[in-house]
PDB file of N, CA and C in Angstrom:
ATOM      1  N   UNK A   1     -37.432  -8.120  14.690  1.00  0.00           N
ATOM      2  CA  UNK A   1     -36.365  -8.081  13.694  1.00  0.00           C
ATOM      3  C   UNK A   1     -36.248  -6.659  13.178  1.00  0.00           C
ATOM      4  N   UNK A   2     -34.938  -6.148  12.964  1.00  0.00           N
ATOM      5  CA  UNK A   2     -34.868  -5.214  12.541  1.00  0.00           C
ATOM      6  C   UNK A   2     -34.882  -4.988  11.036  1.00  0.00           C
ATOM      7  N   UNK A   3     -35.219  -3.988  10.706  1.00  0.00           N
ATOM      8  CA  UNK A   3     -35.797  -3.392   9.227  1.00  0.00           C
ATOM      9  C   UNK A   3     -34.918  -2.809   8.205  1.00  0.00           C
ATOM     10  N   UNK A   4     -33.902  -2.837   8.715  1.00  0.00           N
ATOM     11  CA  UNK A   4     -32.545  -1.481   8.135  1.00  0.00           C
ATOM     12  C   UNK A   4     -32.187  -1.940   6.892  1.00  0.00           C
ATOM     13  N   UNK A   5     -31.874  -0.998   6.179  1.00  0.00           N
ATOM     14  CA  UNK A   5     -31.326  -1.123   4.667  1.00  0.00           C
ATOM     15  C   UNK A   5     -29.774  -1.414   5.080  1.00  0.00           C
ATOM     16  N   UNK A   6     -28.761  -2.049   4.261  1.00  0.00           N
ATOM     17  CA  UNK A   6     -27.484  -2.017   4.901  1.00  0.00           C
ATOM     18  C   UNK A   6     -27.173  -1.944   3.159  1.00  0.00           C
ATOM     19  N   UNK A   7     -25.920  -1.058   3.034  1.00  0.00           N
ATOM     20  CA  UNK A   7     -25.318  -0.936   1.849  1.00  0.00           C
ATOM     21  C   UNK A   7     -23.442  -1.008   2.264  1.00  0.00           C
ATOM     22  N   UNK A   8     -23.217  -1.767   1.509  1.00  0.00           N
ATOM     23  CA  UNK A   8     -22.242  -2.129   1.271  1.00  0.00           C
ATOM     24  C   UNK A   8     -21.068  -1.657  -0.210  1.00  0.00           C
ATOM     25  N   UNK A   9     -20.096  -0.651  -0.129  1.00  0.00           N
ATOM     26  CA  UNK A   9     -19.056  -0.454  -1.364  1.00  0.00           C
ATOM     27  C   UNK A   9     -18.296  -1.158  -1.049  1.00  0.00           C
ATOM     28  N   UNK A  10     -17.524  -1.632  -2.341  1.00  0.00           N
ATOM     29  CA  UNK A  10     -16.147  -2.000  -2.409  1.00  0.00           C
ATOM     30  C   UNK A  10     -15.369  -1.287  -2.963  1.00  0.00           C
ATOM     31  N   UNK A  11     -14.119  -1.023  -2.604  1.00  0.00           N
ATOM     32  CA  UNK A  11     -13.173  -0.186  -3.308  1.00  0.00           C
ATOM     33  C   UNK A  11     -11.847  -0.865  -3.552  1.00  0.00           C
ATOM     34  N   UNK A  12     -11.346  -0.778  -4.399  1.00  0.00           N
ATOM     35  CA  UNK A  12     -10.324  -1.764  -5.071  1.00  0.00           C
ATOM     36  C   UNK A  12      -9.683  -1.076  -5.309  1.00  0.00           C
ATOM     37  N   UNK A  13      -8.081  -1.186  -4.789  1.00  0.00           N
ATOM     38  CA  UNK A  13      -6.798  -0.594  -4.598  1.00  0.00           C
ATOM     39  C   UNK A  13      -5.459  -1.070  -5.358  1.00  0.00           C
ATOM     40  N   UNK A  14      -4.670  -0.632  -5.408  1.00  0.00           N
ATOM     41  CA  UNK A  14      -3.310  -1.609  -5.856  1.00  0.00           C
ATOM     42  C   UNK A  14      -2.297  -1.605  -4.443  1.00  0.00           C
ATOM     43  N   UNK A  15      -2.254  -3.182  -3.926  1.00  0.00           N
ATOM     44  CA  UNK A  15      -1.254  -3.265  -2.654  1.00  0.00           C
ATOM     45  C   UNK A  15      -0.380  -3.900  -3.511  1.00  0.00           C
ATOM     46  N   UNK A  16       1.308  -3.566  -2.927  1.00  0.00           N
ATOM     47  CA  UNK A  16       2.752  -3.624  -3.380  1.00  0.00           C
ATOM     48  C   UNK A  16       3.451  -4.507  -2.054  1.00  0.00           C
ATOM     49  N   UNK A  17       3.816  -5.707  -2.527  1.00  0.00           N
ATOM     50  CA  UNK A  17       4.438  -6.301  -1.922  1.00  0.00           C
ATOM     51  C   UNK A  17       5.672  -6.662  -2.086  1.00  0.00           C
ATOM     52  N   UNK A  18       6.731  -6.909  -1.288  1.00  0.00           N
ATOM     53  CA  UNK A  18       8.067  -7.051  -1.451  1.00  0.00           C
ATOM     54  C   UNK A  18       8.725  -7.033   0.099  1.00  0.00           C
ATOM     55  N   UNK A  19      10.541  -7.106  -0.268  1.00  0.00           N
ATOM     56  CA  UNK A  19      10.899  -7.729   0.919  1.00  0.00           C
ATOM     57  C   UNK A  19      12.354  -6.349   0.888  1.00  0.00           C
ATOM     58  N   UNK A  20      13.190  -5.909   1.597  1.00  0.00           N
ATOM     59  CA  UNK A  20      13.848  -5.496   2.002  1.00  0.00           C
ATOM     60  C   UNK A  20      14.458  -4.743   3.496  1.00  0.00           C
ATOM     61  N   UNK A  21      15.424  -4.858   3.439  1.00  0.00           N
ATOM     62  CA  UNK A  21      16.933  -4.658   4.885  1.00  0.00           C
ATOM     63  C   UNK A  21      15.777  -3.497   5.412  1.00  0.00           C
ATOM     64  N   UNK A  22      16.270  -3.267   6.517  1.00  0.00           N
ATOM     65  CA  UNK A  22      15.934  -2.332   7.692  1.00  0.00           C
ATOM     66  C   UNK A  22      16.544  -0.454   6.536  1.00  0.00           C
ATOM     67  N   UNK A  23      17.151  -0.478   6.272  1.00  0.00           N
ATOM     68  CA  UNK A  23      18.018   0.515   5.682  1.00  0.00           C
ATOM     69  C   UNK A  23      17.352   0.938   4.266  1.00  0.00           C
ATOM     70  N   UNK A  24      17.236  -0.076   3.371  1.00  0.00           N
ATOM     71  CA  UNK A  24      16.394   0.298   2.187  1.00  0.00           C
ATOM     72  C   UNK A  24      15.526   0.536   2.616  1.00  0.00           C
ATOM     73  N   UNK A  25      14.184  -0.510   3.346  1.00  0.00           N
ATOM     74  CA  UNK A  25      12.873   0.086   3.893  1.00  0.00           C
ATOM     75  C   UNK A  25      12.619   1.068   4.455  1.00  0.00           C
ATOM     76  N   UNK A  26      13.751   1.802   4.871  1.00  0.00           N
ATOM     77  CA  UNK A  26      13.468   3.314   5.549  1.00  0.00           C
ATOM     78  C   UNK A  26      13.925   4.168   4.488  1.00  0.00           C
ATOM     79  N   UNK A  27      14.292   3.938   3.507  1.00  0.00           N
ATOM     80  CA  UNK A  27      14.370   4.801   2.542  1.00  0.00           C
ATOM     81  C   UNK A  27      13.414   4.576   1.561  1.00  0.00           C
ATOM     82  N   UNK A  28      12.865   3.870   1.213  1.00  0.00           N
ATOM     83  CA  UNK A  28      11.797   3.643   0.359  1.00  0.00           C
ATOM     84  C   UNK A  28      10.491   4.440   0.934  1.00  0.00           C
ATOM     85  N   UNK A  29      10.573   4.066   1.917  1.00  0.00           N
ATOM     86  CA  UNK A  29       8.985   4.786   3.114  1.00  0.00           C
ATOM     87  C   UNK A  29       9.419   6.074   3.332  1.00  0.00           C
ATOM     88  N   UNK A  30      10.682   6.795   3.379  1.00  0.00           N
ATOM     89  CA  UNK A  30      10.778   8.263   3.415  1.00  0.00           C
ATOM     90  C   UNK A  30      10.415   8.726   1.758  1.00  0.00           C
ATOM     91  N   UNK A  31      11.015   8.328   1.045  1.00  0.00           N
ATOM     92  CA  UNK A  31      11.403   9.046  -0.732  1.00  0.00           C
ATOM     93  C   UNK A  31       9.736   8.518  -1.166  1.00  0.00           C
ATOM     94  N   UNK A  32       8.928   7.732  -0.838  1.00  0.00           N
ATOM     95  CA  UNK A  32       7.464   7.208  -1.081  1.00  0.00           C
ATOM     96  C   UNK A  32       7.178   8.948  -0.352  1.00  0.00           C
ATOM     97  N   UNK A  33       6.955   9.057   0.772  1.00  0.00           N
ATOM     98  CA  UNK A  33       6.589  10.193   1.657  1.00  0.00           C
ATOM     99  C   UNK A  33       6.407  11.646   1.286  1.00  0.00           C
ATOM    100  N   UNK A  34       7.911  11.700   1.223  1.00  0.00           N
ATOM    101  CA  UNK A  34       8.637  13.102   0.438  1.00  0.00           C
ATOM    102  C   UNK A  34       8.109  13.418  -0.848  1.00  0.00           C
ATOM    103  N   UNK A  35       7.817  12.381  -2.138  1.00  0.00           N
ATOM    104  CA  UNK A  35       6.982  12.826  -2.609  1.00  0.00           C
ATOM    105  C   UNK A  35       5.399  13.674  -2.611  1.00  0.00           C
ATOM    106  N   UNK A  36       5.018  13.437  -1.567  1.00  0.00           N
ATOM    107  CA  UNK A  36       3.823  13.661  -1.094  1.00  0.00           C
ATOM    108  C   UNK A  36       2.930  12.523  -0.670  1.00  0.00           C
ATOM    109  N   UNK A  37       3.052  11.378  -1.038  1.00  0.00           N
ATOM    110  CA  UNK A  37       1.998   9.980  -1.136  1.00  0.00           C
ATOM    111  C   UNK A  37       1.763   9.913   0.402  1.00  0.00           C
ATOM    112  N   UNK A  38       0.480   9.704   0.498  1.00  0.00           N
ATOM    113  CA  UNK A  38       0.409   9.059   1.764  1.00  0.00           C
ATOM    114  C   UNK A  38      -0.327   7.410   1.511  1.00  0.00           C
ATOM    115  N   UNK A  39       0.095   6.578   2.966  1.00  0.00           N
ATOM    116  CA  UNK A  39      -0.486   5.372   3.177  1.00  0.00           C
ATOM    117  C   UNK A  39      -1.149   5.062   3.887  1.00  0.00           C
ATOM    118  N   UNK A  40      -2.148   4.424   3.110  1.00  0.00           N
ATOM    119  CA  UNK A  40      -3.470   3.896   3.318  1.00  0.00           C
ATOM    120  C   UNK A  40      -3.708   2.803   4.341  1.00  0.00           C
ATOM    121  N   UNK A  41      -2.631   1.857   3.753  1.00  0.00           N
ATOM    122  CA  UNK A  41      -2.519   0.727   4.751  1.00  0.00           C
ATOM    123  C   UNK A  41      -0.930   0.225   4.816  1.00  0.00           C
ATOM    124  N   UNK A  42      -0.331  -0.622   5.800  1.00  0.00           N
ATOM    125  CA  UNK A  42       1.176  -0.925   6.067  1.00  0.00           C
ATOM    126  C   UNK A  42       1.265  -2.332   7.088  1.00  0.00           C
ATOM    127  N   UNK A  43       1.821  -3.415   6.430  1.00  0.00           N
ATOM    128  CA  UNK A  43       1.981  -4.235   7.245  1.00  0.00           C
ATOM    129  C   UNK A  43       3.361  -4.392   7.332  1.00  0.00           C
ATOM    130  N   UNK A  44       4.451  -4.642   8.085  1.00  0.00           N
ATOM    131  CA  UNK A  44       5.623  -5.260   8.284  1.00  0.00           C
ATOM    132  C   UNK A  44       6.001  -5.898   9.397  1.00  0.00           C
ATOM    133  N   UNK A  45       6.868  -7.257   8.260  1.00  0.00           N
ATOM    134  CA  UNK A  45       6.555  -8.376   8.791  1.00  0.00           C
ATOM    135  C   UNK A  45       8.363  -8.707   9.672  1.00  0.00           C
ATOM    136  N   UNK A  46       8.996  -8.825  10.343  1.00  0.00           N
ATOM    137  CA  UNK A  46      10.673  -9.333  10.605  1.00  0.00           C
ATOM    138  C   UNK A  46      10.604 -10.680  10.350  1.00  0.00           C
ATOM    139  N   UNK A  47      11.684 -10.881   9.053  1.00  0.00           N
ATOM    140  CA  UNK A  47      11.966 -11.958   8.620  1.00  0.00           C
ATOM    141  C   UNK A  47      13.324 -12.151   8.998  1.00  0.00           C
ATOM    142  N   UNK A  48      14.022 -12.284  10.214  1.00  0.00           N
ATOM    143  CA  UNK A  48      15.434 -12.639  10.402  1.00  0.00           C
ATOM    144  C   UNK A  48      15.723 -11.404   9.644  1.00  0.00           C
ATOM    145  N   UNK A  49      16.922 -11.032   8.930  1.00  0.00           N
ATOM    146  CA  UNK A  49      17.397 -10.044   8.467  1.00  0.00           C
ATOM    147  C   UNK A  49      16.178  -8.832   7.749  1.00  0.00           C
ATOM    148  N   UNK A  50      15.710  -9.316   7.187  1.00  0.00           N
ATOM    149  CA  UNK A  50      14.814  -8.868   6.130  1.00  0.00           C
ATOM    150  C   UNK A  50      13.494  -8.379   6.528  1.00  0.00           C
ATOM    151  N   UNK A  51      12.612  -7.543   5.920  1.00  0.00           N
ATOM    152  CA  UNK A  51      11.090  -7.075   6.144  1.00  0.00           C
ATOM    153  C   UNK A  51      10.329  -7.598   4.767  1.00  0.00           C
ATOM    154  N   UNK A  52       9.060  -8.265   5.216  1.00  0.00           N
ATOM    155  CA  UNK A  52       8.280  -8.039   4.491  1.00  0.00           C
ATOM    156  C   UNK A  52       7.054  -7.248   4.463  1.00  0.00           C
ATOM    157  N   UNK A  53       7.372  -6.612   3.535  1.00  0.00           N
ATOM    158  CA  UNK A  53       6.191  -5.279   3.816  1.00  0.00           C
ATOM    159  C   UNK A  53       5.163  -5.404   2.183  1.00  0.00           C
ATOM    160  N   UNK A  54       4.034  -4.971   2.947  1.00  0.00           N
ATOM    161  CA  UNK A  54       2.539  -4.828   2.064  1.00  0.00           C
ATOM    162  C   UNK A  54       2.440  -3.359   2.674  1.00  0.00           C
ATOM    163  N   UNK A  55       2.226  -2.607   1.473  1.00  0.00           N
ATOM    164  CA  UNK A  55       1.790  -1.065   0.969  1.00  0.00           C
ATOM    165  C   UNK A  55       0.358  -0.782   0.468  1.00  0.00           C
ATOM    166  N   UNK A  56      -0.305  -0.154   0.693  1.00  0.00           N
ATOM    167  CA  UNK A  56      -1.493   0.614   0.151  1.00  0.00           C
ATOM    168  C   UNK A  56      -0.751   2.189   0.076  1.00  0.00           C
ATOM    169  N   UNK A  57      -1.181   2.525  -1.213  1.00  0.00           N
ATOM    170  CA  UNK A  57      -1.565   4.230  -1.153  1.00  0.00           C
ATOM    171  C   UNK A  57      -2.357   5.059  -1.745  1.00  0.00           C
ATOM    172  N   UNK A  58      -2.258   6.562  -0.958  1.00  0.00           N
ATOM    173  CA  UNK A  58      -3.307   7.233  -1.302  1.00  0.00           C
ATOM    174  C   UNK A  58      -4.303   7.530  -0.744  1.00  0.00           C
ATOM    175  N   UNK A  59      -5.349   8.211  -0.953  1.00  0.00           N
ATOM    176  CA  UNK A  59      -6.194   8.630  -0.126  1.00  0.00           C
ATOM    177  C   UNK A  59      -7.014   7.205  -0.259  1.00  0.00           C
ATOM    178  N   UNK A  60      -7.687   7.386   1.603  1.00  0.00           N
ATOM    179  CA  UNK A  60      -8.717   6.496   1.680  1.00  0.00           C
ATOM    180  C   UNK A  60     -10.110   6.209   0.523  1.00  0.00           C
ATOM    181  N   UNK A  61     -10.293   7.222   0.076  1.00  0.00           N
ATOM    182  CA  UNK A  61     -11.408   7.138  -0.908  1.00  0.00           C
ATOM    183  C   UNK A  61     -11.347   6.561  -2.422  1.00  0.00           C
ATOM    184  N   UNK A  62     -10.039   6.292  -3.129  1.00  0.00           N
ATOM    185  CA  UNK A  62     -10.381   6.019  -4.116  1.00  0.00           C
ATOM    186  C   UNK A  62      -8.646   5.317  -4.700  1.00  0.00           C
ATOM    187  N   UNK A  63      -8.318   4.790  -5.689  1.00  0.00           N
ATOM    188  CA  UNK A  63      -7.499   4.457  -5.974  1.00  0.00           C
ATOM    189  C   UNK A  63      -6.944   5.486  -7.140  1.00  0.00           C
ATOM    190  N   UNK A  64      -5.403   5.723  -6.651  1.00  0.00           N
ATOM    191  CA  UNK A  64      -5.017   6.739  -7.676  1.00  0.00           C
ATOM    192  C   UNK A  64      -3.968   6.211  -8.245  1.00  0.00           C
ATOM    193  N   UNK A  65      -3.865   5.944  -9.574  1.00  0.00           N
ATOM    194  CA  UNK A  65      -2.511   5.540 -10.707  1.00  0.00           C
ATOM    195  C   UNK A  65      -1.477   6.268 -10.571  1.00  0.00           C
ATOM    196  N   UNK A  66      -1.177   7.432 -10.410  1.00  0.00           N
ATOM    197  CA  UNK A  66      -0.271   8.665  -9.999  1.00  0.00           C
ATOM    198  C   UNK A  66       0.649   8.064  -9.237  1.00  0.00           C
ATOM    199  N   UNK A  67      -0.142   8.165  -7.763  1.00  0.00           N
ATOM    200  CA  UNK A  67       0.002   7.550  -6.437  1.00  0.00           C
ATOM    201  C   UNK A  67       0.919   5.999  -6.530  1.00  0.00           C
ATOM    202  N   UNK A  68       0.234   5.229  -7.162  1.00  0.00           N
ATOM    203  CA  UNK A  68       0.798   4.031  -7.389  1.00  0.00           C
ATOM    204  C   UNK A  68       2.098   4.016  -8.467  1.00  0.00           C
ATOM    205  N   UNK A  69       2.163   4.894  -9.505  1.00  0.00           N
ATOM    206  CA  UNK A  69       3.515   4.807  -9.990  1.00  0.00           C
ATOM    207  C   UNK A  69       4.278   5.613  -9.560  1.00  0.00           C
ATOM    208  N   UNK A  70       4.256   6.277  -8.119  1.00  0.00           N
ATOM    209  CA  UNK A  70       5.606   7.023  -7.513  1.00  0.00           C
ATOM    210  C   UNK A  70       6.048   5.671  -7.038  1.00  0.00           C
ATOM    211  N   UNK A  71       5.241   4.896  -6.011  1.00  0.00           N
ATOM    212  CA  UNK A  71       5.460   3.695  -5.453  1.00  0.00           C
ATOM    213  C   UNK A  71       6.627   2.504  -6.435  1.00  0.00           C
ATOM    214  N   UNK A  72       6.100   2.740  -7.698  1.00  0.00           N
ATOM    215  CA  UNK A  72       6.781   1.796  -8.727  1.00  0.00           C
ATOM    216  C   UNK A  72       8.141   2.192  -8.607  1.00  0.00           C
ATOM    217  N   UNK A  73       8.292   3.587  -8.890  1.00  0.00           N
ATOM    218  CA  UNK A  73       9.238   4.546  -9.112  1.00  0.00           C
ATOM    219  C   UNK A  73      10.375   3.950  -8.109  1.00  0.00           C
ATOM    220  N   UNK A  74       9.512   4.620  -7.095  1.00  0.00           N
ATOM    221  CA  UNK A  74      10.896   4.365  -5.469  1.00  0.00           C
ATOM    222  C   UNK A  74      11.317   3.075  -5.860  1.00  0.00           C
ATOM    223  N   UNK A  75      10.527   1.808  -5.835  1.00  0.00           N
ATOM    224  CA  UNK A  75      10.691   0.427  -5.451  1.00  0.00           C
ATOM    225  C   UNK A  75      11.976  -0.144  -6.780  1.00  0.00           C
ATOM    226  N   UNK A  76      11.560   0.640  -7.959  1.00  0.00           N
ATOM    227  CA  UNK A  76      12.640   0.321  -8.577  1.00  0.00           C
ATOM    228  C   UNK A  76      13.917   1.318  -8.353  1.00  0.00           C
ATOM    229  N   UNK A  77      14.149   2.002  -8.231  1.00  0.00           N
ATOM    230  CA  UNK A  77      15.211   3.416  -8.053  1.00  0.00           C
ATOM    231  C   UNK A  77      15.978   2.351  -6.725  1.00  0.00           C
ATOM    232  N   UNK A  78      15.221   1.623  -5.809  1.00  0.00           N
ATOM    233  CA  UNK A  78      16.343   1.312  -5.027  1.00  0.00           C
ATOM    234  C   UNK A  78      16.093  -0.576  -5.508  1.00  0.00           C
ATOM    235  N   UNK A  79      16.115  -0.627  -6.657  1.00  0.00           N
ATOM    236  CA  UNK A  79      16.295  -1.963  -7.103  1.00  0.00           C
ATOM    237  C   UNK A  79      15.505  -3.341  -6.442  1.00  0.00           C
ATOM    238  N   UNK A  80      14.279  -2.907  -5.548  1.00  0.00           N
ATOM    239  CA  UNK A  80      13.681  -4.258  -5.245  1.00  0.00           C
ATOM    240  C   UNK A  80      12.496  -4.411  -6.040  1.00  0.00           C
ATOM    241  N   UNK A  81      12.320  -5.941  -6.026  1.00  0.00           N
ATOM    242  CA  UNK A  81      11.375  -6.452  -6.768  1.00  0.00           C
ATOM    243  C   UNK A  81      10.263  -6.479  -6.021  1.00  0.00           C
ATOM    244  N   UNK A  82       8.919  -6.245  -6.161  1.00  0.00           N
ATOM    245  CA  UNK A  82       8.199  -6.270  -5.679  1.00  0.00           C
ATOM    246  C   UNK A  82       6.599  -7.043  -6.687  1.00  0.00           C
ATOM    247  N   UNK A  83       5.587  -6.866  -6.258  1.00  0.00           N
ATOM    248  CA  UNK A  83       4.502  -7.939  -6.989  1.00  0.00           C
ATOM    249  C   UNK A  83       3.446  -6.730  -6.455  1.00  0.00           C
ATOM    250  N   UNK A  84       2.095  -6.526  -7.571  1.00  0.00           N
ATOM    251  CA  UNK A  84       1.164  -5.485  -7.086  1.00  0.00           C
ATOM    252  C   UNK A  84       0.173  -6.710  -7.262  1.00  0.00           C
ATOM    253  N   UNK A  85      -0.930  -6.493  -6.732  1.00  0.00           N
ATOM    254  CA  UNK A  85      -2.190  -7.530  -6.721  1.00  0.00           C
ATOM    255  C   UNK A  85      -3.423  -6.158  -6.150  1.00  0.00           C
ATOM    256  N   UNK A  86      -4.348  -6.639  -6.787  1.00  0.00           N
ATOM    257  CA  UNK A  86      -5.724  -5.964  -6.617  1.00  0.00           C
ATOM    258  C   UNK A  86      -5.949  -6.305  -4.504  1.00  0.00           C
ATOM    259  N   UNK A  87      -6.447  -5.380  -4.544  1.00  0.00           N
ATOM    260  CA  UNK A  87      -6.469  -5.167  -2.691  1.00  0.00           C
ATOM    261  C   UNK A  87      -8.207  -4.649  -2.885  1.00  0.00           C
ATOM    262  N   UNK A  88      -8.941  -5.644  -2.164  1.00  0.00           N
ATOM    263  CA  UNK A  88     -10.628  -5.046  -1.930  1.00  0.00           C
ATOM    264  C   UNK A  88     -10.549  -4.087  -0.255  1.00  0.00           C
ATOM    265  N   UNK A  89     -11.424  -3.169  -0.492  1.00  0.00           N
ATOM    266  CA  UNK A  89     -11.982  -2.748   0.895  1.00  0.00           C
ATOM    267  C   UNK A  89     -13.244  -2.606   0.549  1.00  0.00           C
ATOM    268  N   UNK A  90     -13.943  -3.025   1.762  1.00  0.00           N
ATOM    269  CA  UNK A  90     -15.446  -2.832   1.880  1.00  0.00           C
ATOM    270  C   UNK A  90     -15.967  -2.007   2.976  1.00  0.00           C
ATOM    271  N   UNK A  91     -16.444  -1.018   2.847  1.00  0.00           N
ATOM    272  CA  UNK A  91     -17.619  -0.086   3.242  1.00  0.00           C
ATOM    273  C   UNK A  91     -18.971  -0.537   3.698  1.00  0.00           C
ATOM    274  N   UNK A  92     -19.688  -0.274   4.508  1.00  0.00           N
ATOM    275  CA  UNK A  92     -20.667  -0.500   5.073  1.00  0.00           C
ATOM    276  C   UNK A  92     -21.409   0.424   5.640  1.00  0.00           C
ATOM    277  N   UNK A  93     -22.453   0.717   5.215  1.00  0.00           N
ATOM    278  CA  UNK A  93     -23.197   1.773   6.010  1.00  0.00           C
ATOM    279  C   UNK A  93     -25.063   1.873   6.015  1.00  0.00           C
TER     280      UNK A  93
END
């Protein structure tokens, strides 16, 4: 049996969920961009007309409030509603 210490972080993020057209979503993900933000994580989903997309941002290492209210910013500036929920990542080493 092996002997190894194993350590485990969690890091807790804010992911942004919501739904919009092919046309808004490429403007939201450029004007998110252009600010400077980068993303962490990106799922999108084709819903018949529509995307549903889940956002992470920011650097991999830590969660930044900054970061997350440009995100607010864009998402309202082009009028969609969206929902934030706590997002875990776990580390292992």
């Amino acid at each position: 049996m092996n002997d190894m210490n194993f350590h485990l972080t969690a890091r807790i993020r804010q992911q942004f969920t919501f739904t919009a057209d092919d046309k808004t979503l490429n403007k939201i993900l450029k004007d998110i961009s252009d600010r400077g933000v980068s993303f962490t994580a990106a799922t999108i989903t084709k819903l018949q007309n529509t995307n549903l997309v889940r956002i992470v941002v920011g650097p991999p290492q830590s969660n930044h409030p900054e970061e997350n209210e440009v995100v607010r910013e864009v998402l309202r500036s082009e009028g969609v509603r969206f929902r934030r929920k706590k997002s875990s990542r776990f580390l292992g080493w």
